[in-house]
Protein backbone atom coordinates (compact mmCIF):
# COMPACT_ATOMS: atom_id res chain seq x y z
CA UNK A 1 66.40 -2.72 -18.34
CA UNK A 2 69.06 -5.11 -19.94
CA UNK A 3 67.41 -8.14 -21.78
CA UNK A 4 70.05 -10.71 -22.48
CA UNK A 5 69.43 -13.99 -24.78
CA UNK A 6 69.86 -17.59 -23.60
CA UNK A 7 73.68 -17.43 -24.74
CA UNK A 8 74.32 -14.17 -23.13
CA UNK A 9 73.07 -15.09 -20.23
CA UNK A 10 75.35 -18.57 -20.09
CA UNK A 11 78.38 -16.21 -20.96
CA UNK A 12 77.40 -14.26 -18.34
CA UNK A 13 77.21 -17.18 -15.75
CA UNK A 14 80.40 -18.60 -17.10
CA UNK A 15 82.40 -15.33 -16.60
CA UNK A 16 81.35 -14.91 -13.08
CA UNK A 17 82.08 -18.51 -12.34
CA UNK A 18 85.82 -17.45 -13.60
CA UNK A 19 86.13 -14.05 -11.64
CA UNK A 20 84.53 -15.88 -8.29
CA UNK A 21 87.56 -18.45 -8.80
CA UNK A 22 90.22 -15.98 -9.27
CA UNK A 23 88.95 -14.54 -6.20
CA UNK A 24 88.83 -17.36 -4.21
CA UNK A 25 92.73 -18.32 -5.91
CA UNK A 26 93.67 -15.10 -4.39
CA UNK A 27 92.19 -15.46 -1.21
CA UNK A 28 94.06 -18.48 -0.62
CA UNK A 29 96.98 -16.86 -1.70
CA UNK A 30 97.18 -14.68 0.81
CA UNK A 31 95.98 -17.07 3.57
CA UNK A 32 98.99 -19.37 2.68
CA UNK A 33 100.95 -16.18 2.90
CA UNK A 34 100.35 -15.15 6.26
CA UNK A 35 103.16 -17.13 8.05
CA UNK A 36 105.63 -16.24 5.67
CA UNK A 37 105.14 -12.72 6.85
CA UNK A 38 105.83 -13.25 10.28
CA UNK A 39 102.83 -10.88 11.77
CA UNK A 40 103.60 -8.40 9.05
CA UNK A 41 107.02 -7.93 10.23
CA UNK A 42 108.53 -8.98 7.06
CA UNK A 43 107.75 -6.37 4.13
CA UNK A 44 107.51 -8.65 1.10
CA UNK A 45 105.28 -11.14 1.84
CA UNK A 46 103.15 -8.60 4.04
CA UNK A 47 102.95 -6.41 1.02
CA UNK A 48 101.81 -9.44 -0.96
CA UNK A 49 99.34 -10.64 1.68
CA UNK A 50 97.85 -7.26 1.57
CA UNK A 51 97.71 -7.23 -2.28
CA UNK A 52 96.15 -10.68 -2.31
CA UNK A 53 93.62 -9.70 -0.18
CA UNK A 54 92.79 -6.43 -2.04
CA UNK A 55 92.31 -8.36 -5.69
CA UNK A 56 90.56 -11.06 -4.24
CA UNK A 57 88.02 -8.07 -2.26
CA UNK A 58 87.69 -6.31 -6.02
CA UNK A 59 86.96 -9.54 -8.22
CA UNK A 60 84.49 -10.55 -5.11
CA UNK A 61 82.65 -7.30 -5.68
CA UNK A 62 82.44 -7.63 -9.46
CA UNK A 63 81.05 -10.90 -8.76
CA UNK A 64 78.77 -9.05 -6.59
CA UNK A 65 77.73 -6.43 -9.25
CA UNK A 66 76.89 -9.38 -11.60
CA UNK A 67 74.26 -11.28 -9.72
């Protein structure tokens, strides 16, 4: 078992409050993206819907892994 002290623990907190903004940031991202690709008949912005979605998934599941 991991024991963490007071300021660990606020670090902790802090940092997850950061990663659960980036991947809200990049969910919006790629919601704001989705007419520019046309129903993913335009490569670019479908690629960068897609990647959008994909970062904001993996910094959701750190945030995940830290509760």
């Amino acid at each position: 078992m991991v024991h963490y002290s007071h300021l660990d623990i606020g670090e902790l907190i802090l940092s997850t409050y950061w990663l659960l903004c980036a991947a809200i940031s990049f969910e919006v991202i790629g919601t704001l993206l989705l007419p520019a690709s046309n129903g993913f008949s335009k490569l670019l912005p479908s690629v960068a819907v897609t990647v959008s979605y994909i970062v904001s998934f993996y910094f959701l599941s750190l945030v995940v892994q830290k509760l």
